[in-house]
Protein backbone atom coordinates (compact mmCIF):
# COMPACT_ATOMS: atom_id res chain seq x y z
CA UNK A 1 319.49 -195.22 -140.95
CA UNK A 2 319.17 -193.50 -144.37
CA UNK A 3 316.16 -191.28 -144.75
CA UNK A 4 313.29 -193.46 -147.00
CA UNK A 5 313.07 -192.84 -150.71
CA UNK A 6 309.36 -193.05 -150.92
CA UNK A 7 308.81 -189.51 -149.64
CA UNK A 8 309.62 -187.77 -153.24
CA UNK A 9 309.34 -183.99 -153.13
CA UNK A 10 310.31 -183.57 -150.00
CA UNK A 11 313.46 -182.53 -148.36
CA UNK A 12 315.78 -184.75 -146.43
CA UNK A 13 314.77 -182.47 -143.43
CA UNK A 14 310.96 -182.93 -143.75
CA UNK A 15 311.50 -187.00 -144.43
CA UNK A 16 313.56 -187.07 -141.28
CA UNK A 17 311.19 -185.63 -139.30
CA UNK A 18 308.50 -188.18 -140.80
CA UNK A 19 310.56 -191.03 -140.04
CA UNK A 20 310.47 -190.29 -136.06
CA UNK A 21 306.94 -191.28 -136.40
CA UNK A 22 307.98 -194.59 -137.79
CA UNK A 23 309.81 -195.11 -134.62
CA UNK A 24 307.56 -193.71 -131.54
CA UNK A 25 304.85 -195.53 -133.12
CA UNK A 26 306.21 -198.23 -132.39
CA UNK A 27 306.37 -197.97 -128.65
CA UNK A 28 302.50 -196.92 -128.91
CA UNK A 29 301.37 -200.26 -130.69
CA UNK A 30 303.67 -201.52 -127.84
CA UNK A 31 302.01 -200.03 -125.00
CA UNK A 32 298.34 -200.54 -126.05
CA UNK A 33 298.69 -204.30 -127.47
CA UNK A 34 301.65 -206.56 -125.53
CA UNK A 35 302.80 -204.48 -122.55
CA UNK A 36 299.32 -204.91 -120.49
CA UNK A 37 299.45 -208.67 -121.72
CA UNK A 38 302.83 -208.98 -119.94
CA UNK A 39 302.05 -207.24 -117.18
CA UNK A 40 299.07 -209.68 -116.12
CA UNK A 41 301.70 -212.40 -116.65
CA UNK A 42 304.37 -210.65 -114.03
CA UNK A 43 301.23 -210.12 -111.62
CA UNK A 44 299.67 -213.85 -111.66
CA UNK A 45 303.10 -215.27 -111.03
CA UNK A 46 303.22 -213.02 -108.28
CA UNK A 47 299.98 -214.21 -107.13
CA UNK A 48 297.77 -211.20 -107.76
CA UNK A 49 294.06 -211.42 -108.78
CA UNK A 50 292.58 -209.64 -112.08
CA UNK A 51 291.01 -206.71 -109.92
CA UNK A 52 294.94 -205.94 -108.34
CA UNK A 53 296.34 -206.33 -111.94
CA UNK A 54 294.05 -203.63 -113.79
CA UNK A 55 294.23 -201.47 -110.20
CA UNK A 56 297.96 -201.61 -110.11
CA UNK A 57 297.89 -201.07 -114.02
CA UNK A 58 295.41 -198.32 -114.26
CA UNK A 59 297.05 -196.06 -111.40
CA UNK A 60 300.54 -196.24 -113.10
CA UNK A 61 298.75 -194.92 -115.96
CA UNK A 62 297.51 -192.41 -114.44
CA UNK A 63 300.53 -191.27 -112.65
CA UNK A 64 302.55 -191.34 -115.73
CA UNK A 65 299.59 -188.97 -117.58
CA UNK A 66 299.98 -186.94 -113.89
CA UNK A 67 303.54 -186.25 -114.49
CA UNK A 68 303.37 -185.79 -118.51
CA UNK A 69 301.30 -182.87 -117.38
CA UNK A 70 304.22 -181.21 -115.87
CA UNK A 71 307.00 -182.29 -117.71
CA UNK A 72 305.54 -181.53 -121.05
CA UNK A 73 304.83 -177.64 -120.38
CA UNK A 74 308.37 -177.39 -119.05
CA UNK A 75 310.73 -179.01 -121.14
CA UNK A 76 308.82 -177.16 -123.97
CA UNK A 77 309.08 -173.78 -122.75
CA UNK A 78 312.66 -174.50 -122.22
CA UNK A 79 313.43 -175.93 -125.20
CA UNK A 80 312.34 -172.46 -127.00
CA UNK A 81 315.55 -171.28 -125.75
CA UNK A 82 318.12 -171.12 -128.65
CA UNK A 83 319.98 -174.59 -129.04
CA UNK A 84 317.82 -176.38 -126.11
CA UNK A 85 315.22 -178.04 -128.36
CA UNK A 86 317.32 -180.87 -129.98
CA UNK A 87 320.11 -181.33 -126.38
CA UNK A 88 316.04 -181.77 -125.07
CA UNK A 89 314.91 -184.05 -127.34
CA UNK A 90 317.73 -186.39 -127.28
CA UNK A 91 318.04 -186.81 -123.66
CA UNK A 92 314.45 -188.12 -123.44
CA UNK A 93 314.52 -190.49 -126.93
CA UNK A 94 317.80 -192.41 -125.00
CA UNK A 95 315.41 -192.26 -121.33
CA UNK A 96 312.45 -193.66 -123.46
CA UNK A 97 314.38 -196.44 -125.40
CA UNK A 98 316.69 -197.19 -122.89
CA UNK A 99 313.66 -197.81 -120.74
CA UNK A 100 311.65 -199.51 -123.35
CA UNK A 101 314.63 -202.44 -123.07
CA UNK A 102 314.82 -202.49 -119.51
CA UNK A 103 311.18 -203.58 -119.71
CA UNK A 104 312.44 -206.35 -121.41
CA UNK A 105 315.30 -207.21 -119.10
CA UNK A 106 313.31 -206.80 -115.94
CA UNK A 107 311.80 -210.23 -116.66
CA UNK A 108 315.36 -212.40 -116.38
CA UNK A 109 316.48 -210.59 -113.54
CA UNK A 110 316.94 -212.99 -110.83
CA UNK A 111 314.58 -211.02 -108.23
CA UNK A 112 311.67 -212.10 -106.54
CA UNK A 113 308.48 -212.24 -108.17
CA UNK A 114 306.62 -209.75 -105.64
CA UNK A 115 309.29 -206.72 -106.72
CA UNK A 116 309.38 -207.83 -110.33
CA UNK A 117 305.72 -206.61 -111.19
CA UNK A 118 307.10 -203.20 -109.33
CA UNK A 119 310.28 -202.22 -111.11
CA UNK A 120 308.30 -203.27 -114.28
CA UNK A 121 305.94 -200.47 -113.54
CA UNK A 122 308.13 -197.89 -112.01
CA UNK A 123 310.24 -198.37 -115.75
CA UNK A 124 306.84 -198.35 -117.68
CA UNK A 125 305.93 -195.06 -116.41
CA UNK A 126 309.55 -193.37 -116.63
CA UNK A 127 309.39 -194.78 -120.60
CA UNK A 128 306.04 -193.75 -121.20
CA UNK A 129 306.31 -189.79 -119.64
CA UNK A 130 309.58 -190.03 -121.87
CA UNK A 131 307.97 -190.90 -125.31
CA UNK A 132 305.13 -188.60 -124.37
CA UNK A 133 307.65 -185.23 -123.51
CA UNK A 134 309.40 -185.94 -127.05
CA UNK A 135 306.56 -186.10 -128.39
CA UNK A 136 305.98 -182.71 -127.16
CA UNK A 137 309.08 -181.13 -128.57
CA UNK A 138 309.02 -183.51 -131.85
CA UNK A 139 305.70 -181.74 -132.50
CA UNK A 140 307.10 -178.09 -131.77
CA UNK A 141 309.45 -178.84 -134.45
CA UNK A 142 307.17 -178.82 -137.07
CA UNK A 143 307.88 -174.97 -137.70
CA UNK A 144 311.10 -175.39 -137.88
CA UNK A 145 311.71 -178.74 -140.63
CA UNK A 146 308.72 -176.97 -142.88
CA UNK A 147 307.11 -174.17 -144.26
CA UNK A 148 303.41 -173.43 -143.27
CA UNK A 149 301.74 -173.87 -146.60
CA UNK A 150 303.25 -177.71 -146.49
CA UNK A 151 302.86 -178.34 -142.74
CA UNK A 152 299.42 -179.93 -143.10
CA UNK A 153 300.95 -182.32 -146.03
CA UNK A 154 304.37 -182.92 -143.86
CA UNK A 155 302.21 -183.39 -140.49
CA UNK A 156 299.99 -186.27 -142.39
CA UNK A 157 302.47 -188.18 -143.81
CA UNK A 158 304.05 -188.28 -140.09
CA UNK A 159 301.27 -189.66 -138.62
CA UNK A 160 300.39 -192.15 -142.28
CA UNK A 161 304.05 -193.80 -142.34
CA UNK A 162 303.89 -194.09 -138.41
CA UNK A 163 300.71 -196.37 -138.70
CA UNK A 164 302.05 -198.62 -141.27
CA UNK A 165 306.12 -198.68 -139.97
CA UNK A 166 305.07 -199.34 -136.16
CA UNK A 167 303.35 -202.89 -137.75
CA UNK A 168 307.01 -203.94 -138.83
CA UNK A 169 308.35 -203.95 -135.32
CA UNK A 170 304.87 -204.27 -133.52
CA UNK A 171 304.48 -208.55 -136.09
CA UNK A 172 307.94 -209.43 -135.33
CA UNK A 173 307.34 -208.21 -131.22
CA UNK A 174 304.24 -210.68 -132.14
CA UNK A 175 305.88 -213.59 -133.25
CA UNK A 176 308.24 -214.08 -130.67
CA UNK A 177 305.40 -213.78 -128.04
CA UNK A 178 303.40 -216.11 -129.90
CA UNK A 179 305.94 -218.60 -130.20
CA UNK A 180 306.40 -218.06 -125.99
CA UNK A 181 303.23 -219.06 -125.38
CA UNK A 182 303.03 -222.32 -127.37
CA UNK A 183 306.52 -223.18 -124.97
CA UNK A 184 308.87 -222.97 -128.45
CA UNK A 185 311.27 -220.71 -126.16
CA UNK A 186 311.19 -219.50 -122.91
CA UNK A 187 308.49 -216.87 -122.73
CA UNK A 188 310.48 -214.23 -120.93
CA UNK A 189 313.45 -214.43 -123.87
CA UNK A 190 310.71 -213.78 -126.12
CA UNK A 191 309.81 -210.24 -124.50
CA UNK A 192 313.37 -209.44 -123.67
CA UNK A 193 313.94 -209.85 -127.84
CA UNK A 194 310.91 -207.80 -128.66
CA UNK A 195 311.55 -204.93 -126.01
CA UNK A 196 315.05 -204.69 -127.34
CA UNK A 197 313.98 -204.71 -130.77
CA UNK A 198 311.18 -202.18 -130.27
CA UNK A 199 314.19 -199.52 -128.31
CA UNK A 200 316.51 -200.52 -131.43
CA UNK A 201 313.89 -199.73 -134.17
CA UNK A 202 312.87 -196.37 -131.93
CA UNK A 203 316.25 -195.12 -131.70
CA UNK A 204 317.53 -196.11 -135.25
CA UNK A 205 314.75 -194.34 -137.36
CA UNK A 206 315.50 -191.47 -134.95
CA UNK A 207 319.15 -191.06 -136.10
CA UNK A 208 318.87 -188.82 -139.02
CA UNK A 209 316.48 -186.29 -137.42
CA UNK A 210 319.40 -185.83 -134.47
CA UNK A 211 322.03 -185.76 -137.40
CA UNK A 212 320.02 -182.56 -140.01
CA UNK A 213 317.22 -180.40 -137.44
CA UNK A 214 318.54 -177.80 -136.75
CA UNK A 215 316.46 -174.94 -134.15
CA UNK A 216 315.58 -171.57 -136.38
CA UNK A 217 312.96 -170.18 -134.06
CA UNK A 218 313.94 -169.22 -130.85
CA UNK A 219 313.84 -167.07 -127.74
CA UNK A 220 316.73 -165.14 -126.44
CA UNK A 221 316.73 -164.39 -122.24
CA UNK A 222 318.91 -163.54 -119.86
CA UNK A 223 319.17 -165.02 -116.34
CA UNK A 224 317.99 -168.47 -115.52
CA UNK A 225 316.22 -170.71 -118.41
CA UNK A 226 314.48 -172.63 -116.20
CA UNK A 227 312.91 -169.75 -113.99
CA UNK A 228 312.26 -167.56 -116.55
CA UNK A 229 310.61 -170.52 -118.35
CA UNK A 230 308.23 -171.39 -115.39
CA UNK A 231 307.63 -167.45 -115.79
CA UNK A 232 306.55 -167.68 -119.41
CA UNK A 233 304.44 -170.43 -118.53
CA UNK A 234 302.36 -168.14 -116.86
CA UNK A 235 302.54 -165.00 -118.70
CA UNK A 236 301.64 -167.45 -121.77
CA UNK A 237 298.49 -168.79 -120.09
CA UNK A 238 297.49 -165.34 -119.08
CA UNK A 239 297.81 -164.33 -122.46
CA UNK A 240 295.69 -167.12 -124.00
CA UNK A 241 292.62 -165.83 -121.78
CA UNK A 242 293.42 -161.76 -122.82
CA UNK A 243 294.93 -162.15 -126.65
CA UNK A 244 295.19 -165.57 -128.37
CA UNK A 245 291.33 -165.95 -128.39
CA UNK A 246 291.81 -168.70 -131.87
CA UNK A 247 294.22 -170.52 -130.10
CA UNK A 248 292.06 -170.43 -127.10
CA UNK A 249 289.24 -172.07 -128.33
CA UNK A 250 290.82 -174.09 -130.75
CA UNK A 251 292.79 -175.72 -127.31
CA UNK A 252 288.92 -175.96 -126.15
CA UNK A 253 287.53 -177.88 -129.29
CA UNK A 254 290.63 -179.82 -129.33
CA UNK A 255 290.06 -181.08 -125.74
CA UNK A 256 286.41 -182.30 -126.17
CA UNK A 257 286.93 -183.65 -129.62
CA UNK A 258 290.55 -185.53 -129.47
CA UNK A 259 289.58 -187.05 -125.87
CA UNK A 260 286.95 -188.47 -127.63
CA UNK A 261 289.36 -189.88 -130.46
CA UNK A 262 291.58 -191.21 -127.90
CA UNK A 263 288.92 -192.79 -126.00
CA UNK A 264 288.30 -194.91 -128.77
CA UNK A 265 291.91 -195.69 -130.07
CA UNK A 266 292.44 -196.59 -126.14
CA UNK A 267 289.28 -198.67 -125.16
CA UNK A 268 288.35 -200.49 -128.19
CA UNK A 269 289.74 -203.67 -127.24
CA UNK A 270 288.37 -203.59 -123.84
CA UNK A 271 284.90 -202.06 -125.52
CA UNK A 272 284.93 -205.20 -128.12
CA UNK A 273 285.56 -207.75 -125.25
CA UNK A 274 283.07 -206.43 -122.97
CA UNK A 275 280.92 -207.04 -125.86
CA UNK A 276 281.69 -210.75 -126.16
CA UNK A 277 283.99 -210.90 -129.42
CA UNK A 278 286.32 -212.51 -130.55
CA UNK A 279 289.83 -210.87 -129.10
CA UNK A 280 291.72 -212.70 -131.79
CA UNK A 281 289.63 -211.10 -134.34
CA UNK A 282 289.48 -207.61 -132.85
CA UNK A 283 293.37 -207.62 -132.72
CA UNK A 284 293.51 -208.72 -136.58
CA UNK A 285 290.72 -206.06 -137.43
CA UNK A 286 292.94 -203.58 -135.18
CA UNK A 287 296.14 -204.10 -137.26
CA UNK A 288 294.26 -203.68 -140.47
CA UNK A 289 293.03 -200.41 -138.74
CA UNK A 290 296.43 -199.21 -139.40
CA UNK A 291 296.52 -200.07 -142.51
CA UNK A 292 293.36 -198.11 -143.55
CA UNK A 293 294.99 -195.52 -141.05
CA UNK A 294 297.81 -195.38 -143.29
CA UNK A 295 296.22 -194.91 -146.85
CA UNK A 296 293.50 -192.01 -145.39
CA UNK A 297 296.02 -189.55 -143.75
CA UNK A 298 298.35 -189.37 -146.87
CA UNK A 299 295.02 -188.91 -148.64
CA UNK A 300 293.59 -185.88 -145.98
CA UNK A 301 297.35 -184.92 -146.53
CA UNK A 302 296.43 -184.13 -150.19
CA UNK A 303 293.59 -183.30 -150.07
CA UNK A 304 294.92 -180.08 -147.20
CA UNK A 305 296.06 -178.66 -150.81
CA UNK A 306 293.00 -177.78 -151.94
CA UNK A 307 290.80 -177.96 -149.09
CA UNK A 308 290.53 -175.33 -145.69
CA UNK A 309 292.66 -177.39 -142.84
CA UNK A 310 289.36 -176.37 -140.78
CA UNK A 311 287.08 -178.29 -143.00
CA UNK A 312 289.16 -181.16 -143.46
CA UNK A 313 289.22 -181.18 -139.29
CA UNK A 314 285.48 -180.90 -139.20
CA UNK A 315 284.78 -183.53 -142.07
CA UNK A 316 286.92 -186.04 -139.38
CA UNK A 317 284.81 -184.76 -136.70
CA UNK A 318 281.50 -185.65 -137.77
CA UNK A 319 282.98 -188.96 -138.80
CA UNK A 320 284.03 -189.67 -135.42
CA UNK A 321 280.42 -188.40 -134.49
CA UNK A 322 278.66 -190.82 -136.91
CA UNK A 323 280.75 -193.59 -135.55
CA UNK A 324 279.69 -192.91 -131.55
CA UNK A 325 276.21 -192.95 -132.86
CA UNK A 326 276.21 -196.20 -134.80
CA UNK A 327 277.99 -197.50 -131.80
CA UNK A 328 274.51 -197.82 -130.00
CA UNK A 329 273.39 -200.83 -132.55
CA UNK A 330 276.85 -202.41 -132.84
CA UNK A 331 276.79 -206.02 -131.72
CA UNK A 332 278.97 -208.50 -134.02
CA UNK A 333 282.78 -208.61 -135.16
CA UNK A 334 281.87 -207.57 -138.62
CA UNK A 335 279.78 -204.59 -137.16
CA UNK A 336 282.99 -203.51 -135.09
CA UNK A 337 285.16 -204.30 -138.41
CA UNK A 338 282.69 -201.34 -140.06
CA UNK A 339 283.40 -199.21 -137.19
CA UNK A 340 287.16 -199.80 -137.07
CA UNK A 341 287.46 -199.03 -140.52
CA UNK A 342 285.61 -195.59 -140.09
CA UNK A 343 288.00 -195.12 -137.49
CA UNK A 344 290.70 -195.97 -139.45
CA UNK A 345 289.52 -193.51 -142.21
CA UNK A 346 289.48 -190.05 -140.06
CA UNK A 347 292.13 -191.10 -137.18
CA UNK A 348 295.49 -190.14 -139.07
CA UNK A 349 293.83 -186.70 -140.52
CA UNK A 350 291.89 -185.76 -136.94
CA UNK A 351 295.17 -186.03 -135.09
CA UNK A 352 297.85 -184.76 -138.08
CA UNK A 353 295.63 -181.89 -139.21
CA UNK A 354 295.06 -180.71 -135.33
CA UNK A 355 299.01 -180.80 -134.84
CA UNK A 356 299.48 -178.64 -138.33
CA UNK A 357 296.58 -175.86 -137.61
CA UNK A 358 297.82 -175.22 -134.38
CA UNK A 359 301.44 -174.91 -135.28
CA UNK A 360 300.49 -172.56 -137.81
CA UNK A 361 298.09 -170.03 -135.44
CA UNK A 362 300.55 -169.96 -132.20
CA UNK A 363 304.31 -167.94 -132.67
CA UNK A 364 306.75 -169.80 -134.14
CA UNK A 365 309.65 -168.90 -131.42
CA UNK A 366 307.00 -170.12 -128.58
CA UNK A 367 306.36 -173.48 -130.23
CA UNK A 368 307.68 -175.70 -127.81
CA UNK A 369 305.71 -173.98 -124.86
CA UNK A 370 302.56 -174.03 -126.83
CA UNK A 371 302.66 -177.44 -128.15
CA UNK A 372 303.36 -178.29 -124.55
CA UNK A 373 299.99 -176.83 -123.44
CA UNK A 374 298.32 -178.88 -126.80
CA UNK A 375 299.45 -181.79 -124.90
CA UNK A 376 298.15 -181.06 -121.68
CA UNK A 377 294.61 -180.28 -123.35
CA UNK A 378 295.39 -183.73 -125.71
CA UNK A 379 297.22 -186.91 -124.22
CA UNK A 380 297.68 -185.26 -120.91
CA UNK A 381 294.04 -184.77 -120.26
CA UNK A 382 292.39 -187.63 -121.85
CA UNK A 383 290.17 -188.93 -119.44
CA UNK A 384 286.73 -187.18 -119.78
CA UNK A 385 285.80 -190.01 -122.48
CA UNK A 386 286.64 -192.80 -120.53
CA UNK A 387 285.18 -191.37 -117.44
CA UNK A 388 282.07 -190.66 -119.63
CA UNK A 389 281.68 -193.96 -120.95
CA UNK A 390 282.79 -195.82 -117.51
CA UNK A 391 279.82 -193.88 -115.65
CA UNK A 392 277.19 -194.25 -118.64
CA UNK A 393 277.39 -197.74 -119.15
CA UNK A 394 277.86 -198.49 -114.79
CA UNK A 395 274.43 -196.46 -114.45
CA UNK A 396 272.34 -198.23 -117.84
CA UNK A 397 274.20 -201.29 -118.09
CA UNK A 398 274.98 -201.05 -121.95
CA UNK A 399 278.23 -200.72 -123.38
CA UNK A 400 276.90 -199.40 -126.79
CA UNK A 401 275.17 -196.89 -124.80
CA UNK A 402 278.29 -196.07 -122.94
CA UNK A 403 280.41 -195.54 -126.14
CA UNK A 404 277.29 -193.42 -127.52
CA UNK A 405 277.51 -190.56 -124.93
CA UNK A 406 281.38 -189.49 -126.54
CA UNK A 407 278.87 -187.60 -129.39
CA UNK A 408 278.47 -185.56 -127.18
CA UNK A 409 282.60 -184.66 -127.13
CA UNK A 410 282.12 -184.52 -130.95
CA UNK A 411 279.56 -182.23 -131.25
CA UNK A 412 280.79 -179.70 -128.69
CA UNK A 413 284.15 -180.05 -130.09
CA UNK A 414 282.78 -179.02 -133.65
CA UNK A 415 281.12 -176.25 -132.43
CA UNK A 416 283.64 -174.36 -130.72
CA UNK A 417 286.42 -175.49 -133.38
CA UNK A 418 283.75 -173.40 -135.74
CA UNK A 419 283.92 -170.37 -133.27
CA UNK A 420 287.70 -170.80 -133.25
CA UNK A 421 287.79 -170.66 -137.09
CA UNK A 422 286.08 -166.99 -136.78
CA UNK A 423 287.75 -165.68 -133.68
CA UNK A 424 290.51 -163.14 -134.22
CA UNK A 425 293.89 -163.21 -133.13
């Protein structure tokens, strides 16, 4: 696939590395919209209740977000080694997509419905720590496709074209399920043909990145990489306690404020059915989400020319903060449109301007150990949020109230990104 036109002024390096977002997005519209949907399907036929289903579901989860702890960390601070970054990043893009398509195939296998449910998993969590280590390294190379004066415009329009591309795959994936389910073709053809076409579109938008990146920053060691790796590991967290004080707290701020973003992007579906809407017209309002996604992170993109990357981050902060609060009084579909759409407006620019500041404040030839700890303190660790709003609305019985308490993420997460902002070295 030929790197996209629409990115004038930017080199065929920089629109490669956009494009990747194009692709992985895919998999995460996947993963949050169809792929639970399809799992309860596998689990009735195999005569499990709703409680086993989200049980079975939510500790797979979990494991997977278990081992992306590990894995990311290491396969970082190994791919700093010269010529390791890209031989890293291409053997988990072909575990991932390969694995997105078995998901598909697992459904016509001729196996008994009580081990089909199981392999799904077992292939769901093997995809998902798989996106989520490339992720890892695809972020690390950031310093290398771009210069740090455009790495806040680059990082933007990565996250902006991902929103808007992952729809392409994510309608068609769609279709074919819809037309399952009103018994037009069998149902379990119509997710083999969207798995296979989600691992196709992942892999193909991939191709040019693998064909121009090329590593420039790099570590040089003797011995054994992967010992002396685990070594670093260590000798990099002791450092960030003694030395790296910005990147210290800015890991902090980034834990409280992005677990609360991610609660959100994660729950609101489950948040606007608990609520009694409409799920047809929370999906709908979702996609446009994207949409709105889309047109506000090339914007924060441009505007990171002329604004402080630190500003722009706590602008999106306190607009995640305004939206937890107006959360309490939120009770109709058009009142979760408003908030979707004030989502939509500060998602793109929370997570692309994060991913840009902190490539710029940690050493370039380190990148893919560092952004291997960002991942730990961002995916890997998001769970305080929906812990937080899981207890809260248990102990008072509200849902807006439960969805309320992540202001409290916000505002701590503003405060010590402020103190990370003035904090030396």
């Amino acid at each position: 696939m030929k790197t996209p036109k629409f990115l004038s002024g930017y080199t065929r390096l920089e629109k490669s590395w956009v494009v990747y977002d194009i692709g992985n997005s895919a998999f995460t519209l996947l993963v949050t919209t169809l792929i639970p949907i399809w799992f309860n399907s596998l689990c009735e036929k195999a005569g499990m209740n709703s409680v086993d289903y989200l049980a079975a579901w939510s500790f797979a989860t979990s494991f997977a977000t278990i081992l992306m702890i590990f894995t990311g960390p290491v396969f970082g601070a190994l791919a700093d080694h010269r010529g390791y970054k890209k031989t890293l990043f291409t053997i988990v893009l072909v575990l991932g997509t390969v694995s997105c398509a078995c998901m598909g195939i697992v459904g016509i296998l001729p196996l008994p419905p009580s081990l089909i449910w199981v392999f799904y998993l077992v292939i769901y969590v093997i995809a998902k720590v798989a996106y989520q280590t490339s992720l890892v390294l695809y972020d690390s190379m950031l310093v290398d496709v771009t210069e740090p004066e455009r790495m806040d415009l680059v990082s933007s329009n990565g996250y902006a074209w991902g929103y808007i591309g992952s729809c392409i795959p994510f309608i068609a994936s769609l279709a074919l399920y819809l037309l399952g389910s009103q018994g037009k073709m069998p149902m379990s053809i119509a997710i083999l043909f969207g798995f296979l076409l989600t691992a196709a579109w992942w892999y193909s938008v991939t191709i040019p990145l693998l064909k121009l990146y090329r590593q420039k920053y790099y570590i040089e060691t003797g011995g054994s990489y992967v010992r002396e790796s685990f070594a670093r590991i260590g000798r990099t967290l002791r450092t960030l306690a003694t030395k790296e004080r910005k990147v210290l707290l800015f890991l902090l701020a980034f834990f409280l404020y992005i677990d609360g973003v991610y609660t959100i992007i994660d729950e609101a579906v489950a948040i606007g059915t608990a609520l009694g809407l409409n799920q047809i017209g929370l999906l709908v309002v979702l996609l446009l989400t994207q949409i709105v996604a889309f047109v506000f992170a090339i914007l924060f993109g441009k505007l990171s020319q002329k604004y402080s990357t630190i500003t722009l981050i706590s602008v999106s902060i306190i607009g995640y903060f305004a939206v937890a609060i107006y959360a309490l009084f939120m009770k109709t579909l058009w009142q979760f449109g408003i908030m979707a759409f004030v989502v939509g407006v500060f998602q793109g620019a929370i997570q692309a301007l994060s991913r840009s500041y902190y490539a710029k404040i940690i050493p370039p030839d380190n990148s893919g150990e560092f952004f291997g700890i960002y991942d730990i303190c961002g995916k890997g660790a998001a769970f305080v949020g929906t812990m937080l709003i899981g207890v809260t609305t248990k102990l008072t019985g509200s849902v807006n109230i439960g969805v309320g308490t992540l202001a409290f993420l916000f505002l701590g997460g503003l405060i010590l990104l402020r103190l990370a902002d003035r904090a030396k070295g």
